[in-house]
Protein backbone atom coordinates (compact mmCIF):
# COMPACT_ATOMS: atom_id res chain seq x y z
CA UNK A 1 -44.31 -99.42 -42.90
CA UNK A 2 -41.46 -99.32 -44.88
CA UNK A 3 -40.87 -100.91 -48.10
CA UNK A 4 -37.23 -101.11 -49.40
CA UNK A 5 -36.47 -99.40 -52.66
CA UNK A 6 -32.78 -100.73 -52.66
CA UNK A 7 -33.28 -101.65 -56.42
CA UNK A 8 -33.96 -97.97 -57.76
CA UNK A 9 -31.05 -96.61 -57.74
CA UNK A 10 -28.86 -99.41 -59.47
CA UNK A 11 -31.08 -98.93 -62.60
CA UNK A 12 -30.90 -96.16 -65.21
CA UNK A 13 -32.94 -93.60 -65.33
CA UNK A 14 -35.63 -93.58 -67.66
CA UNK A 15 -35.74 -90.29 -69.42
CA UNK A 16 -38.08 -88.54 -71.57
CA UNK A 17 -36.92 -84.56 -72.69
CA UNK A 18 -39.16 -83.04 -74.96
CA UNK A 19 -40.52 -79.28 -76.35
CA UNK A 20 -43.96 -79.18 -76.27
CA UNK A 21 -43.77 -76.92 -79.66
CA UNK A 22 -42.21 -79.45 -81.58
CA UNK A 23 -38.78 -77.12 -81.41
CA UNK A 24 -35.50 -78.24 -81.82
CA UNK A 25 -33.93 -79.03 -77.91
CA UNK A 26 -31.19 -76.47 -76.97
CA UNK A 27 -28.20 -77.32 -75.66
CA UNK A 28 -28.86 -75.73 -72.74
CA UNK A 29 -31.94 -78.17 -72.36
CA UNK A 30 -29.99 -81.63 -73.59
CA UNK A 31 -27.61 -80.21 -70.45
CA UNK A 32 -30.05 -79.95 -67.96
CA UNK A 33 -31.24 -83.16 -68.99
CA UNK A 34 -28.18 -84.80 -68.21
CA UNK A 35 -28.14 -83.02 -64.42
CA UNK A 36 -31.72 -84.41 -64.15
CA UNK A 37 -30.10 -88.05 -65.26
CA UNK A 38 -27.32 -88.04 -63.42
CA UNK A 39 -29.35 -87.35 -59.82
CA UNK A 40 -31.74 -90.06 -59.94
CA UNK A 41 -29.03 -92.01 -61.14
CA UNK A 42 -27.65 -91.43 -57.77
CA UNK A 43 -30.40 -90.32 -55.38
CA UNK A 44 -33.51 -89.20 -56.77
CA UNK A 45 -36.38 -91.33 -57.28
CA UNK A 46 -37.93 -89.15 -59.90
CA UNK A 47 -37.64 -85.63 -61.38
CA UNK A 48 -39.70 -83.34 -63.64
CA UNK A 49 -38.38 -79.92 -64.58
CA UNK A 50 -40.03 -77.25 -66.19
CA UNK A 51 -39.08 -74.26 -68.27
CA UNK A 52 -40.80 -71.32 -69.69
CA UNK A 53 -37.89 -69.18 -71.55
CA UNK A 54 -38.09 -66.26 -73.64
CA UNK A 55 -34.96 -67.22 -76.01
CA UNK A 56 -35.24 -71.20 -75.50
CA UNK A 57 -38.88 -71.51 -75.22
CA UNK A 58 -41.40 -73.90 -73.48
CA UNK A 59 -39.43 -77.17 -71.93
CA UNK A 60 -40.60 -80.25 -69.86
CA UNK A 61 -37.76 -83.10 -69.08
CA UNK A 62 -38.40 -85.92 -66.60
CA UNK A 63 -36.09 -88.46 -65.30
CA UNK A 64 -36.37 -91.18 -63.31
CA UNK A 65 -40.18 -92.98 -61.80
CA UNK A 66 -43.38 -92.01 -60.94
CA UNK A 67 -43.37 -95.65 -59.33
CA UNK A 68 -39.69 -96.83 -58.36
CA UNK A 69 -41.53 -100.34 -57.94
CA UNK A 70 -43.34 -100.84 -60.69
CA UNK A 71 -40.69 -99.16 -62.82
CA UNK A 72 -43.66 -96.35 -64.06
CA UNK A 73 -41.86 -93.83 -66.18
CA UNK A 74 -42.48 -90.24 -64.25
CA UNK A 75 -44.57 -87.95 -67.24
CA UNK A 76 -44.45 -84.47 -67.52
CA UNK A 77 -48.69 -84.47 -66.59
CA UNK A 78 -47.85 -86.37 -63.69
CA UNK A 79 -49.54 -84.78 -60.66
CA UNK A 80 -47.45 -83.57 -57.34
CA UNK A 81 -48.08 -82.70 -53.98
CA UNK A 82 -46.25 -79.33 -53.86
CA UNK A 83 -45.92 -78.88 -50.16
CA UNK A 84 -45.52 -75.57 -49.21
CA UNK A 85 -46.27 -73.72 -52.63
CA UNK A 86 -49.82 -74.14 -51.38
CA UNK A 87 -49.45 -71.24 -48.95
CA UNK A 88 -48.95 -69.05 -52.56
CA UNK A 89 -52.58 -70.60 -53.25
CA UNK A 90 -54.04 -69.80 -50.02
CA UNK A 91 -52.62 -66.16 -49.58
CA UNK A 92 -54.00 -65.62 -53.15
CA UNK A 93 -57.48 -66.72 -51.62
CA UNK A 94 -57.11 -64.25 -48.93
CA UNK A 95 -56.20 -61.81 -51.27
CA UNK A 96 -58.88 -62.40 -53.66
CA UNK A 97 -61.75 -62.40 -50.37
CA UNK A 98 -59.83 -58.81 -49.81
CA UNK A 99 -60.73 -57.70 -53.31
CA UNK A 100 -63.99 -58.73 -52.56
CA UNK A 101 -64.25 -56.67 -49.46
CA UNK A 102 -64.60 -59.70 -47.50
CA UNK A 103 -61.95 -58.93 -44.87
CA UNK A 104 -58.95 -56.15 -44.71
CA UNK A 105 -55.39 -56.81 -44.51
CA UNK A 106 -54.41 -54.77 -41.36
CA UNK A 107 -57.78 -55.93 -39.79
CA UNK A 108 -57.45 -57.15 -36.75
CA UNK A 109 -57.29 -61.05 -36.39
CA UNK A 110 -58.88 -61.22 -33.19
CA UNK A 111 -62.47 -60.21 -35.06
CA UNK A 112 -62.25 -63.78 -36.75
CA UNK A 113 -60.86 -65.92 -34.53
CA UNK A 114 -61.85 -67.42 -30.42
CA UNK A 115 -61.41 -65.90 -28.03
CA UNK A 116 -59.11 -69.06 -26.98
CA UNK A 117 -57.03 -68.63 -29.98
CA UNK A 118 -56.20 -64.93 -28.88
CA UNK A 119 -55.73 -65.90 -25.27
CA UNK A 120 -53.33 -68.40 -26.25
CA UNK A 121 -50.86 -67.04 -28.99
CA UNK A 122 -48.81 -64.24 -28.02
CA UNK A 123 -49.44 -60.43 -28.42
CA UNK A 124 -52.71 -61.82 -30.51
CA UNK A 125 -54.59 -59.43 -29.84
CA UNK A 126 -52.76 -57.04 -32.24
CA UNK A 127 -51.61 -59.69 -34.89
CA UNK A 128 -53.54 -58.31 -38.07
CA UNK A 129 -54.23 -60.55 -41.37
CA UNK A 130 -51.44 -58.78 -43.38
CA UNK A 131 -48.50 -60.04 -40.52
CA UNK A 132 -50.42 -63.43 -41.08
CA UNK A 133 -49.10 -63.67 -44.98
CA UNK A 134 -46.18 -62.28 -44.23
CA UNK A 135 -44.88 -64.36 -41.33
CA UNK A 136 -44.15 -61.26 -39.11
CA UNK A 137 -46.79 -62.27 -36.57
CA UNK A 138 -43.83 -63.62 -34.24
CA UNK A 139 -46.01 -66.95 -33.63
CA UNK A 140 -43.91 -70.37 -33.36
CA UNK A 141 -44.26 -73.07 -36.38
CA UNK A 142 -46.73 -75.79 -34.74
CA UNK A 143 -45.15 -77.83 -37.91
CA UNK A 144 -41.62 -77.33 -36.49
CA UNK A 145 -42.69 -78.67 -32.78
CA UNK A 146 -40.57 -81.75 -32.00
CA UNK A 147 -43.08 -84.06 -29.97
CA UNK A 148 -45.92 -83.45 -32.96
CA UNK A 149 -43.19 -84.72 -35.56
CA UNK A 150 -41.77 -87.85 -33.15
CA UNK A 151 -45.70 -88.99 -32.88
CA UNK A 152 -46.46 -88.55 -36.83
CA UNK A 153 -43.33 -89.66 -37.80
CA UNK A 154 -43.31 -92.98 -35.58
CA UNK A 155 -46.48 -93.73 -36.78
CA UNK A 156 -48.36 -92.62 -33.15
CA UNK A 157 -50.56 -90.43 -34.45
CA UNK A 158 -52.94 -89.89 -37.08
CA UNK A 159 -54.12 -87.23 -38.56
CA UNK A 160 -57.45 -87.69 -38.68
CA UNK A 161 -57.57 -87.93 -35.13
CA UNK A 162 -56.14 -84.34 -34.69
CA UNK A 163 -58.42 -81.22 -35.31
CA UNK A 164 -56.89 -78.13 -36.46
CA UNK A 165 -57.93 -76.43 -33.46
CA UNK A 166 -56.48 -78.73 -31.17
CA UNK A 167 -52.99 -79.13 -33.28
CA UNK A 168 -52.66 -75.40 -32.63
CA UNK A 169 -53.90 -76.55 -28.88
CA UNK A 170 -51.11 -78.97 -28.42
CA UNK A 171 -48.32 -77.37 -30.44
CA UNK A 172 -48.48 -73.78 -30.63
CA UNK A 173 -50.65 -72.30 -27.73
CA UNK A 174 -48.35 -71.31 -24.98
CA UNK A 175 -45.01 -70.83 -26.88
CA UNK A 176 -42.80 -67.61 -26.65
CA UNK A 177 -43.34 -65.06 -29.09
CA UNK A 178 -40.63 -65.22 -31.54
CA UNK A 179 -40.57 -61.19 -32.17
CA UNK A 180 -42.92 -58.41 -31.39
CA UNK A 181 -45.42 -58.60 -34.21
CA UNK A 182 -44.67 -56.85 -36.98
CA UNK A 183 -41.45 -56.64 -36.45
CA UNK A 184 -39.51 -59.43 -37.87
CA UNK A 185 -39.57 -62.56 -40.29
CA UNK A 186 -40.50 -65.97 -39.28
CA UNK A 187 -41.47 -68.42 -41.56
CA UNK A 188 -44.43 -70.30 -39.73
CA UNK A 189 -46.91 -72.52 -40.78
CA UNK A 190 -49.23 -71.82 -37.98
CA UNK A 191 -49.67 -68.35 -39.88
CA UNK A 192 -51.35 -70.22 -42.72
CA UNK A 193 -53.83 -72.24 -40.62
CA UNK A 194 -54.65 -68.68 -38.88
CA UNK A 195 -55.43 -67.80 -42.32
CA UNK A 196 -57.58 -70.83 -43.29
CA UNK A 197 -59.57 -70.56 -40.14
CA UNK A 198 -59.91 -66.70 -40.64
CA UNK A 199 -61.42 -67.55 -44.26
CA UNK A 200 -63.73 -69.85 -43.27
CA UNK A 201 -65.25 -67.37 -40.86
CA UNK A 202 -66.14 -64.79 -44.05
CA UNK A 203 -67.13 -67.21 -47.08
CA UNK A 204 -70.02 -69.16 -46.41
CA UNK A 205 -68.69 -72.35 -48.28
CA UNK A 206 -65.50 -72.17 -46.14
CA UNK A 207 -61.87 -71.86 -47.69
CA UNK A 208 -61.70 -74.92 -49.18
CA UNK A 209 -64.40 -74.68 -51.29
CA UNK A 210 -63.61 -71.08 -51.85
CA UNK A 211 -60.06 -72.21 -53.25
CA UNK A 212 -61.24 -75.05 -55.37
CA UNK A 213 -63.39 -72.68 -57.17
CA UNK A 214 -60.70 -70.38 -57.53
CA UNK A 215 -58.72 -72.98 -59.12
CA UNK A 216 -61.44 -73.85 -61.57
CA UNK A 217 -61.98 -70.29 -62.42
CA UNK A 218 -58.27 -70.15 -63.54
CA UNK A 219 -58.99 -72.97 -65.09
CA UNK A 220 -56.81 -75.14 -64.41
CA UNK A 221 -58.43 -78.73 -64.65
CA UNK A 222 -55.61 -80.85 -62.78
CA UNK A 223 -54.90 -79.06 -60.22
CA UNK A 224 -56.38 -80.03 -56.60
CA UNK A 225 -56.96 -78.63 -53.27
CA UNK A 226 -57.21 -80.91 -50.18
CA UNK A 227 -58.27 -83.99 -52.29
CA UNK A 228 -56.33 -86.70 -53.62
CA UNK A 229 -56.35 -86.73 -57.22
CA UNK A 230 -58.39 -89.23 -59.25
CA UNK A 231 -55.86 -90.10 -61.83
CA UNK A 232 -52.16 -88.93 -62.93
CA UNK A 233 -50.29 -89.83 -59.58
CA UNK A 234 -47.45 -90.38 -58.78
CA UNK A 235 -45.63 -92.33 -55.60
CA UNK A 236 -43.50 -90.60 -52.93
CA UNK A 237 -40.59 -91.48 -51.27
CA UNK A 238 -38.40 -90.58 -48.60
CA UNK A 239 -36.08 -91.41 -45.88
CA UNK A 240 -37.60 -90.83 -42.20
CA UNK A 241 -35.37 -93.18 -40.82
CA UNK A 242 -32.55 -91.85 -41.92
CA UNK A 243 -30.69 -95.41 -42.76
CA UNK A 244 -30.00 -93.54 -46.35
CA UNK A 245 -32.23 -95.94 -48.17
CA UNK A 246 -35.62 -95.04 -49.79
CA UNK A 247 -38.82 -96.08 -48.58
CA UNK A 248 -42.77 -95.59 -50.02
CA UNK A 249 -44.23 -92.70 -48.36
CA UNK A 250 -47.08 -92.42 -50.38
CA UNK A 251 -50.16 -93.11 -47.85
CA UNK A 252 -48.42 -90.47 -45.65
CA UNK A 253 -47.73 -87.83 -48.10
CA UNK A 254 -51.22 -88.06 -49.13
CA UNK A 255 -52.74 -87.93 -45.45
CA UNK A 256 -51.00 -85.11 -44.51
CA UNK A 257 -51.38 -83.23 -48.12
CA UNK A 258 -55.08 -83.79 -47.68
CA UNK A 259 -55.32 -82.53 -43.94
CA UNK A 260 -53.45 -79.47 -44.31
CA UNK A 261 -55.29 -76.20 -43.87
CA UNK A 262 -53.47 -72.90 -45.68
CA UNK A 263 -50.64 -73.77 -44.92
CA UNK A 264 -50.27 -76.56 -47.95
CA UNK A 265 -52.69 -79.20 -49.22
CA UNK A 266 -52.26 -78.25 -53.23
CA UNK A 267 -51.36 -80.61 -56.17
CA UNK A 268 -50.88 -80.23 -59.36
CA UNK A 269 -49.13 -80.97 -62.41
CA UNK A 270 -46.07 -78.63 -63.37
CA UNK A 271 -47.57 -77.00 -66.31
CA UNK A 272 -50.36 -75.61 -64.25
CA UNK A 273 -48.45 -75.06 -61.80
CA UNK A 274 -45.80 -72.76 -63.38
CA UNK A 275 -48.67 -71.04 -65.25
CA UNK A 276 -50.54 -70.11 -62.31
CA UNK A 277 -47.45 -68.62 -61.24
CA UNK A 278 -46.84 -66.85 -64.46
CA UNK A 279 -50.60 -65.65 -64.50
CA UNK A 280 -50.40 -64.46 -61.13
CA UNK A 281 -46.77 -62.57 -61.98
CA UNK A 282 -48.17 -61.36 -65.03
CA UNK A 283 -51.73 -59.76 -63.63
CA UNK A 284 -54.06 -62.48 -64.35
CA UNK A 285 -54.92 -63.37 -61.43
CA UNK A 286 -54.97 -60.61 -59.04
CA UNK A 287 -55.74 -56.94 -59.55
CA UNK A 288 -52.69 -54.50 -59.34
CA UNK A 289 -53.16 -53.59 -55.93
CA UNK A 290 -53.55 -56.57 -54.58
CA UNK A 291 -50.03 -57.69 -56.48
CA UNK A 292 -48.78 -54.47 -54.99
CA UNK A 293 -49.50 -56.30 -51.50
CA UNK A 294 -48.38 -59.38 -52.77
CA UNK A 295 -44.95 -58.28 -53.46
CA UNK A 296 -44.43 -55.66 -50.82
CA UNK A 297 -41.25 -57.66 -49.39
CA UNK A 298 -40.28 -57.67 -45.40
CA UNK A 299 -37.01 -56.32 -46.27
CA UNK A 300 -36.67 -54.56 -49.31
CA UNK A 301 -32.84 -54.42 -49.57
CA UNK A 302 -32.64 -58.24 -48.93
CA UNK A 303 -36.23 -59.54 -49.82
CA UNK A 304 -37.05 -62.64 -47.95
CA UNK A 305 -40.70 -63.13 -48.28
CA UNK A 306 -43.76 -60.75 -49.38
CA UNK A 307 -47.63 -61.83 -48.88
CA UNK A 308 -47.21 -66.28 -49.33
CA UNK A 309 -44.13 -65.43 -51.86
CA UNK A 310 -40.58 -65.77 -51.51
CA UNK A 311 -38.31 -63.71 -53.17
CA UNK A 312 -34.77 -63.66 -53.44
CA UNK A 313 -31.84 -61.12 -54.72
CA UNK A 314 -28.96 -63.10 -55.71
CA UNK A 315 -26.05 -63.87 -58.53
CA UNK A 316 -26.62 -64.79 -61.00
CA UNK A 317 -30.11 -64.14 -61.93
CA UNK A 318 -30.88 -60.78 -59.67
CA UNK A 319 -33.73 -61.30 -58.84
CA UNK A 320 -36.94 -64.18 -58.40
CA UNK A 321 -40.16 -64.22 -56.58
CA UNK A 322 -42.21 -67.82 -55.99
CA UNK A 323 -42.47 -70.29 -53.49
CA UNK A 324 -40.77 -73.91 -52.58
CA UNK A 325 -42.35 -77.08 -50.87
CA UNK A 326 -40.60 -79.67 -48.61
CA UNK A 327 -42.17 -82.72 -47.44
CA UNK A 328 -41.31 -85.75 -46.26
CA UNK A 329 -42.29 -87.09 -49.45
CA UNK A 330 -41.70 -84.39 -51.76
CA UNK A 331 -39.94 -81.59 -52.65
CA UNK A 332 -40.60 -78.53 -54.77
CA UNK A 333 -39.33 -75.35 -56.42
CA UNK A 334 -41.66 -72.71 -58.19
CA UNK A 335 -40.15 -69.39 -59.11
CA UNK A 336 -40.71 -66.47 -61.86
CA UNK A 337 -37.05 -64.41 -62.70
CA UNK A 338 -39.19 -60.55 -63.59
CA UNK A 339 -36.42 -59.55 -65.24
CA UNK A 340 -35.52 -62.10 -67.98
CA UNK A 341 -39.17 -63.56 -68.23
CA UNK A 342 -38.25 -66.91 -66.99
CA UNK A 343 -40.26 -69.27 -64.93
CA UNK A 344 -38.44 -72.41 -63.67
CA UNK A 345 -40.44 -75.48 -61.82
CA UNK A 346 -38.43 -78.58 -60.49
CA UNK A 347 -40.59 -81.33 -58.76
CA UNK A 348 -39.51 -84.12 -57.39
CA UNK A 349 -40.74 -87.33 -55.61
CA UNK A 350 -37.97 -87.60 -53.04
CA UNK A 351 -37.77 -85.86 -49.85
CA UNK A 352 -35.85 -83.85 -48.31
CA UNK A 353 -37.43 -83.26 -45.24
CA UNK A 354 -36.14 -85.41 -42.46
CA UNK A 355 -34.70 -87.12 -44.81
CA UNK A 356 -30.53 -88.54 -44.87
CA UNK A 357 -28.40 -85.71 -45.89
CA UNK A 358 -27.53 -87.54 -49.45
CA UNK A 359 -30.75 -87.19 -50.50
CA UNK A 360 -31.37 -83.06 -49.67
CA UNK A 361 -27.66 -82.95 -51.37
CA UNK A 362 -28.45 -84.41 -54.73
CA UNK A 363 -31.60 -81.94 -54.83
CA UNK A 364 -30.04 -79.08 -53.74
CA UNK A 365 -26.78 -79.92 -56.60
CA UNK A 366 -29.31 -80.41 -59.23
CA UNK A 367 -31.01 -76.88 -58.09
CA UNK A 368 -27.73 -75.37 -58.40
CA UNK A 369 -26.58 -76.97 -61.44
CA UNK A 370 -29.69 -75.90 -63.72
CA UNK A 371 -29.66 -72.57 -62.55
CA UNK A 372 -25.67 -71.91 -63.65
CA UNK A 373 -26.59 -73.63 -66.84
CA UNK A 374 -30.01 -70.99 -67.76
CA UNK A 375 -27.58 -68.04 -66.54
CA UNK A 376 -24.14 -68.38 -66.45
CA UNK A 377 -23.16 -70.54 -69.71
């Protein structure tokens, strides 16, 4: 399975920084640039950032390779599996079927769901949508179960050999409750297949079809929902061995992009994707109620997480709202700042997720570094 990228990161990295006006670079920019350089000099396989500032303007700078062996240049219309920012996607959906008077947030879940479902997850019976999106349902992460990941991960099981239905079977049913519902935060994907599940019982063309429309109504061309893109991608690469050396995890990061229901599943370029998230932020999306829900945070001194976004009070920039994706694969940040206008985007092709601890280091410095740079100096 693995094929060894030893040579990638004794090369340079093969930059391209540009301003999609035509505009002058500013310095801030050339900087981040040279953050961007300097990682998949050391680590990264490839990195696109994107930045939509109201002083600075619109910015896209890549570093680094789409293809590590074929020495492909990574583009800014490069397209990305974006892990987890597809539960953003998906609670939109449910919040859209809501405006629609499809379903209710505090409705029940046990009126779309079996019977089996609600005699196998704990206190289901009074789990409602709304504690769905907002991870306070207290159900464990099937994702985060340890025998599901030692199969997948040692190449023992494939996905298409596992229904939905039976993944919650083997890796959720029967676990403790993790709080009363309702009552407390925990980030769990098996919220987001709940949800899936739950829309496919109200639209007659089931969710998937539902959100693929949704997408095209936004119009947004490039971006794709449980279907590998026909042109404009990119390879993946990560570490699951944890030897610290890169290897192609493309086929996987597509099978598992592909059979993910809610709770991911979503790729797209990083335009698109930073101006759905501005669109959605800026109440083109949703109606104002429905962004009311959206960003009605668990904890409204410390916000954590609303309805599928994150948010996040913190120096220096107060305050940002968004998601973040992290894949064996591939890793992802998407987040608006309300308060100067800004929307930041940094995809990248190397995972972090069960991945050596160089590798989620590098990311995490580059993070860091670029957001000291667009607020501090």
């Amino acid at each position: 399975m693995k094929s060894l990228l030893l040579f990638f990161i004794l090369v340079c990295p093969l930059v391209n920084a540009q301003s999609p006006t035509g505009n002058p670079v500013s310095k801030k920019y050339r900087a981040i640039q040279k953050f961007m350089d300097q990682a998949t000099r050391d680590n990264l396989s490839g990195v696109v950032v994107y930045i939509s500032h109201p002083a600075y303007g619109k910015w896209i700078g890549t570093s680094g390779y789409a293809d590590v062996q074929n020495k492909e240049r990574l583009q800014s219309d490069h397209i990305f599996s974006m892990g987890s920012i597809g539960k953003m996607y998906n609670a939109v959906a449910v919040l859209k079927l809501a405006e629609e008077g499809r379903l209710h947030l505090d409705d029940k879940i046990e009126a779309y769901v079996s019977s089996e479902i609600i005699n196998n997850l704990p206190d289901a019976q009074t789990v409602t949508i709304r504690q769905l999106l907002a991870h306070t349902s207290g159900f464990a992460n099937y994702e985060a179960d340890t025998e599901l990941n030692r199969l997948y991960l040692s190449g023992q099981l494939k996905l298409d050999t596992l229904t939905h239905l039976n993944a919650l079977r083997r890796y959720a049913f029967g676990k403790k409750a993790l709080c009363k519902p309702g009552t407390e935060f925990h980030y769990s994907s098996t919220n987001y297949v709940l949800l899936a599940l739950i829309a496919d019982k109200v639209v007659p063309e089931g969710h998937t079809d539902y959100l693929r429309r949704l997408i095209r109504q936004q119009n947004f061309s490039n971006t794709y929902y449980r279907q590998t893109p026909p042109s404009r991608n990119i390879k993946y690469y990560g570490d699951i061995n944890l030897d610290g050396v890169p290897e192609d995890l493309t086929a996987q990061t597509f099978e598992t992009t592909n059979w993910f229901i809610g709770d991911d599943g979503v790729y797209a370029p990083i335009e698109e994707a930073a101006v759905f998230l501005q669109k959605l932020a800026n109440g083109k999306i949703l109606n104002a109620t429905s962004w009311k829900e959206m960003t009605t945070w668990n904890n409204e001194k410390k916000p954590d997480y609303g309805l599928g976004l994150m948010a996040d009070k913190s120096f220096p920039y107060k305050f940002l709202l968004g998601h973040s994706g992290r894949g064996i694969g591939t890793t992802t940040d998407l987040y608006y700042f309300p308060n100067q206008k800004i929307t930041v985007a940094i995809f990248c092709n190397t995972g972090i997720r069960a991945s050596a601890p160089k590798f989620k280091k590098s990311y995490l410095h580059l993070r860091t570094k670029i957001v000291k740079k667009l607020f501090l100096f």
